[in-house]
Every structure is written in C-alpha cells, then in structure tokens.
N, C-alpha and C. Protein backbone atom coordinates (compact mmCIF):
# COMPACT_ATOMS: atom_id res chain seq x y z
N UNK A 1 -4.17 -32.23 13.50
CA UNK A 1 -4.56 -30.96 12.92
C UNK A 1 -4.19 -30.97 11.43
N UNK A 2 -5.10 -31.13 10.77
CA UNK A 2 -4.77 -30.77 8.87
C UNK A 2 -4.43 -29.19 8.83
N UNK A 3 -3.87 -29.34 7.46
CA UNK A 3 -2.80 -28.44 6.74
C UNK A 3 -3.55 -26.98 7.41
N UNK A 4 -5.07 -27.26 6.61
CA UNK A 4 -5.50 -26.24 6.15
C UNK A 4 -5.90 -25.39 8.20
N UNK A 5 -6.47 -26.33 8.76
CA UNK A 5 -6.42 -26.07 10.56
C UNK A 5 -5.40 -25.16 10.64
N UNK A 6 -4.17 -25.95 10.24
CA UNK A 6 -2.38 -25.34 10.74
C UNK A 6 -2.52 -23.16 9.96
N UNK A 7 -3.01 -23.62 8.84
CA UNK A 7 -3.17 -22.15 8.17
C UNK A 7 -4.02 -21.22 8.67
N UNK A 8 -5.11 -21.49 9.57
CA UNK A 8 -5.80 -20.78 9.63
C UNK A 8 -5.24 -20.51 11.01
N UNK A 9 -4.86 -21.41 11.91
CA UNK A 9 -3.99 -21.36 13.46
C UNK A 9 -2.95 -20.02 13.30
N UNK A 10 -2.20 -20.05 12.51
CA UNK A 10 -1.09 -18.88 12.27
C UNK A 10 -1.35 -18.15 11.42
N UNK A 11 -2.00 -18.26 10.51
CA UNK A 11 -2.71 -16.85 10.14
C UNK A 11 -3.99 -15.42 11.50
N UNK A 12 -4.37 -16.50 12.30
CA UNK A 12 -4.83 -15.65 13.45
C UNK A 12 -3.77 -15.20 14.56
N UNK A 13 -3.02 -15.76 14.29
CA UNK A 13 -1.95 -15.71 15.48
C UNK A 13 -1.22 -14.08 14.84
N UNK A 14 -1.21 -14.38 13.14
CA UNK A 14 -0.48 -13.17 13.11
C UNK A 14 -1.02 -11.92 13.18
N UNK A 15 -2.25 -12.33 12.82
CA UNK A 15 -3.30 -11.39 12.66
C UNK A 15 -3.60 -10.63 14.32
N UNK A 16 -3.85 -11.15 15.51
CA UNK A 16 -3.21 -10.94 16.91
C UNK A 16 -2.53 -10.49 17.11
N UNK A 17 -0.89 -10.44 16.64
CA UNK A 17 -0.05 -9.57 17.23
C UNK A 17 0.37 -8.72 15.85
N UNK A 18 0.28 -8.79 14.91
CA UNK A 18 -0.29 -7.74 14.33
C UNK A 18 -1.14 -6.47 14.55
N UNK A 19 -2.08 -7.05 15.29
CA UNK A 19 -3.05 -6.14 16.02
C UNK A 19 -2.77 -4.97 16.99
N UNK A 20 -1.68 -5.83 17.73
CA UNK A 20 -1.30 -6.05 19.15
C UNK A 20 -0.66 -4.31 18.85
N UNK A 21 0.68 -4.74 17.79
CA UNK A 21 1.73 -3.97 17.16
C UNK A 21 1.01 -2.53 16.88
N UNK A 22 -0.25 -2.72 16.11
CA UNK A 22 -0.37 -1.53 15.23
C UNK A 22 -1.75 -0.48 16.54
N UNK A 23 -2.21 -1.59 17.48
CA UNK A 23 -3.22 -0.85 18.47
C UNK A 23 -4.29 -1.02 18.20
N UNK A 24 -4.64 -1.87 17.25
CA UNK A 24 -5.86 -2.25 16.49
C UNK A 24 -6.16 -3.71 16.59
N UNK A 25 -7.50 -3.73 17.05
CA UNK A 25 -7.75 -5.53 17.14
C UNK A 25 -8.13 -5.44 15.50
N UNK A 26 -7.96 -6.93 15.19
CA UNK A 26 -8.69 -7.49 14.00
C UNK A 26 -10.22 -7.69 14.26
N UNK A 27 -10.32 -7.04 13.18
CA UNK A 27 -12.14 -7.60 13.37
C UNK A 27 -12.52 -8.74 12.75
N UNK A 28 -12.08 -8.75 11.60
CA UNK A 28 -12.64 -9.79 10.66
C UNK A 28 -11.71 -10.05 8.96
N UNK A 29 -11.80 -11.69 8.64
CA UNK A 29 -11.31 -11.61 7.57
C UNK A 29 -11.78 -11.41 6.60
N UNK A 30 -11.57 -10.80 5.42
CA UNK A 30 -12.73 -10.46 4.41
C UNK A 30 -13.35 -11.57 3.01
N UNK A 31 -14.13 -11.58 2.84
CA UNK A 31 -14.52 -12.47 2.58
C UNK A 31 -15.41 -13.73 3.85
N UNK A 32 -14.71 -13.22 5.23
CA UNK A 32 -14.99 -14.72 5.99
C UNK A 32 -14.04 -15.96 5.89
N UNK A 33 -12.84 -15.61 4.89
CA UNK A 33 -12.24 -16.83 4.87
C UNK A 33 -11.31 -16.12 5.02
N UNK A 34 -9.85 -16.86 6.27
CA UNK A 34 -8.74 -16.74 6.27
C UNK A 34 -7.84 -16.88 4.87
N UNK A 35 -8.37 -17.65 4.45
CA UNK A 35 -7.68 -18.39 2.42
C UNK A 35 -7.59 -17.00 1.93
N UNK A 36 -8.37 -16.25 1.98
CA UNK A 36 -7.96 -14.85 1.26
C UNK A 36 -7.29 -14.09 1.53
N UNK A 37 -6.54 -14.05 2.80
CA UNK A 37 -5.72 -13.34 3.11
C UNK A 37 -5.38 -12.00 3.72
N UNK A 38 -6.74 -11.63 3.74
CA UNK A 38 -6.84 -10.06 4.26
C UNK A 38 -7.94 -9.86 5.16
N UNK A 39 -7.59 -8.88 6.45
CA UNK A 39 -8.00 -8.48 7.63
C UNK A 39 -8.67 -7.51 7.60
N UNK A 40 -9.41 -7.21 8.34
CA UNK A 40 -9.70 -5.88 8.65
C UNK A 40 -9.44 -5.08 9.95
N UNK A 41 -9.28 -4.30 10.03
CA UNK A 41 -9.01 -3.53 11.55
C UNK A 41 -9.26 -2.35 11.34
N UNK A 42 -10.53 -1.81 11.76
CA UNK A 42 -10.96 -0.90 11.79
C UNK A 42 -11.23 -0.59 10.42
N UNK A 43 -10.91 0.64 9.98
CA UNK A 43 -11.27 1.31 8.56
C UNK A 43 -9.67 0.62 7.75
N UNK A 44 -8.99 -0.20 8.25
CA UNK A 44 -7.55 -0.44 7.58
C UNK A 44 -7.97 -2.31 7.07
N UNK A 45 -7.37 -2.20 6.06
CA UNK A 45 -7.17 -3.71 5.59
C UNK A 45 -5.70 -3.75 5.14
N UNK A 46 -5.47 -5.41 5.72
CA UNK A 46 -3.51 -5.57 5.88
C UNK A 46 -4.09 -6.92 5.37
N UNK A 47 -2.76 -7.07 4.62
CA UNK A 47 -2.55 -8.92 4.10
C UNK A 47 -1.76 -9.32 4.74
N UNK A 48 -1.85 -10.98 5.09
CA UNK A 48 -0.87 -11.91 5.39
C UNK A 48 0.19 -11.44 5.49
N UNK A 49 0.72 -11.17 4.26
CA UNK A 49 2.08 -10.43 3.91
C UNK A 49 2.16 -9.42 4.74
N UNK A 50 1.30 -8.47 4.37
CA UNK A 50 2.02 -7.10 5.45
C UNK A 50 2.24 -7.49 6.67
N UNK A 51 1.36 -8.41 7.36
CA UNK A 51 1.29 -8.56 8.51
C UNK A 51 3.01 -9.47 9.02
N UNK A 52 2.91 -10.35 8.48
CA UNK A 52 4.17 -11.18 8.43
C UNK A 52 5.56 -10.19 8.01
N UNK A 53 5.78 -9.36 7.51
CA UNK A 53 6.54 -7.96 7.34
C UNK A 53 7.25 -7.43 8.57
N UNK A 54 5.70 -7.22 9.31
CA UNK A 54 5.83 -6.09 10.31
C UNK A 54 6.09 -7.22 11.52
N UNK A 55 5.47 -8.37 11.99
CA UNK A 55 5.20 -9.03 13.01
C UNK A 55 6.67 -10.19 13.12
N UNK A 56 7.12 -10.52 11.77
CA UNK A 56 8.44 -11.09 11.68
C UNK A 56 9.96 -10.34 11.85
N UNK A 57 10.11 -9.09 11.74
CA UNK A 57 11.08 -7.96 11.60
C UNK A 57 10.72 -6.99 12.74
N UNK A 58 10.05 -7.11 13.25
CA UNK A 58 9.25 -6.02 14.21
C UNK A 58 10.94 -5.46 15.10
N UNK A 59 11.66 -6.24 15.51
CA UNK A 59 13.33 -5.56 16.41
C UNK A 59 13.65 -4.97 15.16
N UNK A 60 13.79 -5.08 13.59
CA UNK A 60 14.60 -4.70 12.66
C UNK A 60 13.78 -2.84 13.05
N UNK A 61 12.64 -2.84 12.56
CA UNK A 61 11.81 -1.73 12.51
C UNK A 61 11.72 -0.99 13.59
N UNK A 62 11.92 -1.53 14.75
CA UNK A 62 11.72 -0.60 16.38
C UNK A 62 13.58 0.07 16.37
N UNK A 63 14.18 -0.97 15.96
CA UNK A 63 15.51 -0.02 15.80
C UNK A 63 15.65 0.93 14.65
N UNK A 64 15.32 0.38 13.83
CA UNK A 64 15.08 1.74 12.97
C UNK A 64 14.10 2.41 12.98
N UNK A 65 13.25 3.03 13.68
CA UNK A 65 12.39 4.03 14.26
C UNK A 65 11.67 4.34 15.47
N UNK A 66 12.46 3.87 16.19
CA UNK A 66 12.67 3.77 18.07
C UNK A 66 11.86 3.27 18.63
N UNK A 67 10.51 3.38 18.34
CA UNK A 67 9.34 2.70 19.37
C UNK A 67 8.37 1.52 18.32
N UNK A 68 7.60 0.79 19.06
CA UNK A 68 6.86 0.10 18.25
C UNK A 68 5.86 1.44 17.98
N UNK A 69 5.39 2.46 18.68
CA UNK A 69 4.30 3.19 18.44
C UNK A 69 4.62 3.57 17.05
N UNK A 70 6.05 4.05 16.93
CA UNK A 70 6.55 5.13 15.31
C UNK A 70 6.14 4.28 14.50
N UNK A 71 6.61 2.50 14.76
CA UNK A 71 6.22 1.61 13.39
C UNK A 71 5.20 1.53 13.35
N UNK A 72 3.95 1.45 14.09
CA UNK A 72 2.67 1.36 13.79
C UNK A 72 2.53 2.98 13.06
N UNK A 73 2.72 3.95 13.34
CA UNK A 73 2.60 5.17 12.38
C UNK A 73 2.83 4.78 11.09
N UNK A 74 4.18 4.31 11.01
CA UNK A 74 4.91 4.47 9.55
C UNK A 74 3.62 3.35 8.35
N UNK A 75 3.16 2.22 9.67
CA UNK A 75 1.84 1.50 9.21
C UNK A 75 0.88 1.91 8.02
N UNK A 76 0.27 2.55 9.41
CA UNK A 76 -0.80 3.11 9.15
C UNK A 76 -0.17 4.05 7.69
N UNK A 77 0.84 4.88 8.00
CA UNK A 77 0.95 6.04 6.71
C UNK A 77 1.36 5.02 5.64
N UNK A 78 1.63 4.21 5.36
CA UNK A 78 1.85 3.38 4.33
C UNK A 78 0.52 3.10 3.55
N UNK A 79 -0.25 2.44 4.72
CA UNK A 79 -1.72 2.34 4.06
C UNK A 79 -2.48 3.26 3.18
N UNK A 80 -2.27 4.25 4.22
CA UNK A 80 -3.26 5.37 3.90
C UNK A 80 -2.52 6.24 2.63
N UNK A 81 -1.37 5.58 1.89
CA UNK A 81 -0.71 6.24 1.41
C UNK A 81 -0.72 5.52 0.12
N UNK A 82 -0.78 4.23 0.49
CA UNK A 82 -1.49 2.88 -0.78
C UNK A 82 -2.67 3.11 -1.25
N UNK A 83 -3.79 3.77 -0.42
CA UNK A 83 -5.09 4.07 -1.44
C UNK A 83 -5.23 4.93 -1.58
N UNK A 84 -4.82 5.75 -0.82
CA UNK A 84 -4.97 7.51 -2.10
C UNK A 84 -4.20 7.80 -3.17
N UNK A 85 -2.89 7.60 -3.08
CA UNK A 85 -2.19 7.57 -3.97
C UNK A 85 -2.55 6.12 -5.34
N UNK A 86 -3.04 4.94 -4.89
CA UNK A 86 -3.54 3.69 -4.91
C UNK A 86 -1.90 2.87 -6.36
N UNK A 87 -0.90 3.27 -4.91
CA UNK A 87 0.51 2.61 -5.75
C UNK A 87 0.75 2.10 -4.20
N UNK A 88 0.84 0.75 -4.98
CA UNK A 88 1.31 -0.60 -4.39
C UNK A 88 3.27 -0.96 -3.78
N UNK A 89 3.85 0.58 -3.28
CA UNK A 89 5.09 0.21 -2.99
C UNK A 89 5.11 -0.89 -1.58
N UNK A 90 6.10 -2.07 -1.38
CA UNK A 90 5.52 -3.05 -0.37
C UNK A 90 5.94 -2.36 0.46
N UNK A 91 5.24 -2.92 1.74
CA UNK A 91 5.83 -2.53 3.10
C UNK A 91 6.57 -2.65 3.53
N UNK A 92 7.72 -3.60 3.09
CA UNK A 92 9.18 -4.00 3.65
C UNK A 92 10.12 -1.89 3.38
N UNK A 93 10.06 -2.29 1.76
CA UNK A 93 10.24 -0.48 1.56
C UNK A 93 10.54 0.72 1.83
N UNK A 94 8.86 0.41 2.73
CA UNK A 94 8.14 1.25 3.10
C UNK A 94 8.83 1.52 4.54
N UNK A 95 8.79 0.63 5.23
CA UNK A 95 9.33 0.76 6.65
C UNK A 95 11.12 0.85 6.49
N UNK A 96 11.57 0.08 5.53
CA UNK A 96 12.85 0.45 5.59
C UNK A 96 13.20 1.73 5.27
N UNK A 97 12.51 2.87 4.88
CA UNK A 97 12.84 4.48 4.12
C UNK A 97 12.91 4.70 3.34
N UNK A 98 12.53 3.66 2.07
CA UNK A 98 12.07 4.39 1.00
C UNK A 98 11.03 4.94 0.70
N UNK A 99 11.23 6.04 0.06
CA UNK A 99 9.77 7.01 -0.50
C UNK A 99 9.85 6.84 -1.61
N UNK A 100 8.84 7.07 -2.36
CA UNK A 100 8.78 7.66 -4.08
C UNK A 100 8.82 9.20 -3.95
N UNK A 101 9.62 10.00 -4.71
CA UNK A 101 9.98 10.96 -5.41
C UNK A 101 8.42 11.70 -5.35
N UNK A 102 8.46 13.11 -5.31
CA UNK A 102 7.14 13.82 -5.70
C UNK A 102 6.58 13.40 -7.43
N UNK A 103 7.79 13.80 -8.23
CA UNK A 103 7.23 13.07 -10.00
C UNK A 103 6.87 11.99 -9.59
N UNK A 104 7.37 10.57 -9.26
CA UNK A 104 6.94 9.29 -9.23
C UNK A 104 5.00 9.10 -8.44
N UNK A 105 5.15 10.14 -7.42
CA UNK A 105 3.71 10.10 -7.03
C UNK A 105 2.86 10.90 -8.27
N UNK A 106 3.33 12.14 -8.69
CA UNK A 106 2.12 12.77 -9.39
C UNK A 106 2.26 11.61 -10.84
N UNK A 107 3.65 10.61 -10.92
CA UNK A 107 3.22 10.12 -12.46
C UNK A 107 2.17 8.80 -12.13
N UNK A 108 2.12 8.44 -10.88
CA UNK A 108 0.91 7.25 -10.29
C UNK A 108 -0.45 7.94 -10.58
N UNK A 109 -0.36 9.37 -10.00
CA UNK A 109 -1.72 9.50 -9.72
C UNK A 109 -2.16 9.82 -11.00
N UNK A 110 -1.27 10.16 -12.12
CA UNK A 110 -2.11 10.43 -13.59
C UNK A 110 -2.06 9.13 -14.29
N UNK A 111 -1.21 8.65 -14.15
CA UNK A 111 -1.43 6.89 -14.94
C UNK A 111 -2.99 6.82 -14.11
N UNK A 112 -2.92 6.49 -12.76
CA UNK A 112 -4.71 6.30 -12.62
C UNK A 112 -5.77 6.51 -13.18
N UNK A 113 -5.33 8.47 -13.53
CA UNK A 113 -6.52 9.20 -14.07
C UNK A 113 -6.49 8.71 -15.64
N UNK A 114 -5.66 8.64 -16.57
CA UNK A 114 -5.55 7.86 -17.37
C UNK A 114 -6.11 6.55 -17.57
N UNK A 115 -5.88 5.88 -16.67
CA UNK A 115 -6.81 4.25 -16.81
C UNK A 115 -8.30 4.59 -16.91
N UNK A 116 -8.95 5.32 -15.65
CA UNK A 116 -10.28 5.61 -15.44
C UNK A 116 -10.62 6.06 -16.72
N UNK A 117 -9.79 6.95 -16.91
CA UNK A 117 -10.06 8.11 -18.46
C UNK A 117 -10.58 7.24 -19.98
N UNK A 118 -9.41 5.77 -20.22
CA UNK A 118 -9.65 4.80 -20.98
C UNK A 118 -10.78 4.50 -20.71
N UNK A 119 -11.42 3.90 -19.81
CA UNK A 119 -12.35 2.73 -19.45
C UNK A 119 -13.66 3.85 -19.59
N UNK A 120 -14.14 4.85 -19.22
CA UNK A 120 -14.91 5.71 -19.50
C UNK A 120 -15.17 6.23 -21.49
N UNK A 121 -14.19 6.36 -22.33
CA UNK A 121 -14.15 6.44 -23.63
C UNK A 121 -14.26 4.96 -24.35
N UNK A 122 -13.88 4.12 -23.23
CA UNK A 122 -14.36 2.74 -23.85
C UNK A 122 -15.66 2.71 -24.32
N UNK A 123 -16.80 3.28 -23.00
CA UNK A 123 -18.06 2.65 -22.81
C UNK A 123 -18.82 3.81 -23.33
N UNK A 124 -18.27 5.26 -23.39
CA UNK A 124 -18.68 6.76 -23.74
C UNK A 124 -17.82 7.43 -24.65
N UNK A 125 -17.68 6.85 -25.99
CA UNK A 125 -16.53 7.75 -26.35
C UNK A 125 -16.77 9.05 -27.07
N UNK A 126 -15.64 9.89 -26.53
CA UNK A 126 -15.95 11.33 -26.33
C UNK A 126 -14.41 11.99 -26.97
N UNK A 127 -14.32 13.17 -28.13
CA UNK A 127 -13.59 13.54 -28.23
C UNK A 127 -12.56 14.72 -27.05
N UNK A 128 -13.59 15.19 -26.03
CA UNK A 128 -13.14 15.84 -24.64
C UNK A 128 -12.48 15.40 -24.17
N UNK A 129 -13.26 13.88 -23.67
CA UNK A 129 -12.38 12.95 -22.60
C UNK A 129 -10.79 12.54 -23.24
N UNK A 130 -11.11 12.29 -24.67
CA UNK A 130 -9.56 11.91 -25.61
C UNK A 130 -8.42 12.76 -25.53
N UNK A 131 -8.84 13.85 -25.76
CA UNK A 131 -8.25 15.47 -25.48
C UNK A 131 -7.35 15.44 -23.95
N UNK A 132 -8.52 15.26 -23.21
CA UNK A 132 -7.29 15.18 -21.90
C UNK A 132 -7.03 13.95 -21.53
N UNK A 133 -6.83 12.85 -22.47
CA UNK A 133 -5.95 11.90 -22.21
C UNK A 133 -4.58 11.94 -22.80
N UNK A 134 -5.13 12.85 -23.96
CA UNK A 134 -3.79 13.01 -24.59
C UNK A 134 -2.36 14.26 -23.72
N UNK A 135 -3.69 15.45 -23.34
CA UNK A 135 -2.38 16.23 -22.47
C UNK A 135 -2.20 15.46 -21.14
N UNK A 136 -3.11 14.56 -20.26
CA UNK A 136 -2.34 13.71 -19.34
C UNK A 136 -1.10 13.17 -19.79
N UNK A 137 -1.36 12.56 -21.27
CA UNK A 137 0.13 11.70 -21.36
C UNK A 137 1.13 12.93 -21.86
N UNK A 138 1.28 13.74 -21.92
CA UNK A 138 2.05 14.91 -22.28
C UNK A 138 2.76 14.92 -21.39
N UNK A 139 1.86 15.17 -20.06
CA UNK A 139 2.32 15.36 -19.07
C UNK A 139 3.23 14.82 -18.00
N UNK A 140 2.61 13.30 -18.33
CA UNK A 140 3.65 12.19 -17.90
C UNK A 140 4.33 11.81 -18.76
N UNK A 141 5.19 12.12 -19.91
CA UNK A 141 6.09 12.06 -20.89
C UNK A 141 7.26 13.31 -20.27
N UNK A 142 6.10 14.23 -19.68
CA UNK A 142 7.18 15.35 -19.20
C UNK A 142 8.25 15.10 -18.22
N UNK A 143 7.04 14.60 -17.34
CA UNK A 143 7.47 14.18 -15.66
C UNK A 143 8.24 13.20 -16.11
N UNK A 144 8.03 12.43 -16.96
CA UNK A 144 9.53 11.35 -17.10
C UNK A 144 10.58 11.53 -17.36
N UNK A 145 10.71 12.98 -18.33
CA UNK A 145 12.06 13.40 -18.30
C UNK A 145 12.43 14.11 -17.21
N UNK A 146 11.85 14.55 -16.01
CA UNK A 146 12.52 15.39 -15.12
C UNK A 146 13.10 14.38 -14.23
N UNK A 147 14.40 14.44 -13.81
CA UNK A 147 15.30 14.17 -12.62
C UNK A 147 14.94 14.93 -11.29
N UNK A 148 15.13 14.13 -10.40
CA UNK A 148 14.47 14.93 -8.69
C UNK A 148 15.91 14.92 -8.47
N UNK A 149 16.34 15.60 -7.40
CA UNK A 149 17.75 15.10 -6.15
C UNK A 149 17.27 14.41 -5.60
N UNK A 150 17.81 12.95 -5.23
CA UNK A 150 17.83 12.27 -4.20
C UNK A 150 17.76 12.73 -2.73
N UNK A 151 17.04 12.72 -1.57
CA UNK A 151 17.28 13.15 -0.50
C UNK A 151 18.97 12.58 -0.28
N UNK A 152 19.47 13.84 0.91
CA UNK A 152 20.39 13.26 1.06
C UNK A 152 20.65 12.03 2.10
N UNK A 153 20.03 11.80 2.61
CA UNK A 153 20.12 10.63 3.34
C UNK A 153 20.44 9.32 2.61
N UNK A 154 19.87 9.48 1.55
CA UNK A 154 20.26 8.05 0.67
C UNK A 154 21.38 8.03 0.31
C-alpha cells in the first residue's frame, strides 16, 4: 500500500467515526479528493483536523460534557458559530470552554463588514461607503478599549 493509499485509508476511517460521533454520515470529500481535506456531512463541512480533534480526544470531551450526544452539540455549535460569526476559533478551544467575549464577537463581525466595505470602494469608490468605514473603525477602536468580566468559571 503507497503513502498516498495509507492517507486516504485513515483519512476515511476518520471521517467514519467522525460521523459516527457527530450522527452524521459523510457524504463526500470536497473537491473529490481526500488531499484537500474537507468533508461534507450534510449542510456541515469539518477538516481533517477537526475531525482528528474530536475523534482522537473524544474520553477527554465526553468527560468534560457527559455524553458523546453534548459533544456532537458543542460540534455542531462551533460550526455554525465559525460561519456566521465567520472567526476561525479551533475546535480544541472550542470544546475545551472557551468562548470569545460579546466585544471580541461584535469586533469579528465588524472587521468583516470592514473587509467587504474595502473590497467594494476598491472596485466602486464611494464617499458613503468611506464614511461608514470610518465610523465602523470608531467603533472597533471603541470596543477595544472596553474590558468585559471574565465569566466566573475561568
């Protein structure tokens, strides 16, 4: 069996009980090639990585949140929490209990609106659109000076 056989052998394997874990078969890899690294399952896409996260630590995570069902939740809300918000905190993190702060989410979601905001005055430039790029960054100049409390659990 060559290298590349051996990669694609345990990349399905994880991708399987990965599956297994979260209640979701894999459908397909994207692209068609395992080499890329990412699954699909259902309306969810997981990488190698996540998968290897959850499928390697899986006793760490069922003890810290009692059932495999809760870790497939905490999953899924990770995901669904990576593209709306579309901030990349990893899943190790994620399942161990860290959150981002309410500022740290609203300063993601305006850095976003900010990027879009650039790339639009790139191709359309508009003294409007400039205008509220400038009170976006006001805004996240603000939010950077505010301090949250830590939950107390931490």
């Amino acid at each position: 069996m060559t290298i590349k056989e051996q990669l694609r052998a345990v990349a399905k394997e994880y991708a399987r009980q990965f599956g297994k874990i979260i209640g979701i078969a894999p459908d397909y890899w994207v692209g068609g090639d395992i080499q890329l690294g990412v699954c699909s399952y259902a309306d969810y896409y997981f990488g190698l990585e996540e998968m290897q996260v959850v499928v390697d630590n899986l006793d760490r995570w069922v003890k810290k949140h009692g059932t495999i069902e809760k870790v497939a939740a905490e999953v899924i809300d990770w995901h669904d929490y990576a593209i709306i918000i579309e901030h990349q905190q990893n899943l190790f993190s994620w399942l161990d209990g860290h959150r981002p702060t309410a500022n740290e989410i609203e300063l993601e979601r305006i850095c976003g609106q900010i990027n879009v905001l650039r790339e639009i005055v790139e191709f359309y430039p508009s003294h409007t659109v400039g205008n509220v790029i400038m009170q976006l960054e006001a805004r996240v100049k603000e939010l950077s000076k505010t301090k949250e409390p830590k939950d107390k659990g931490e």
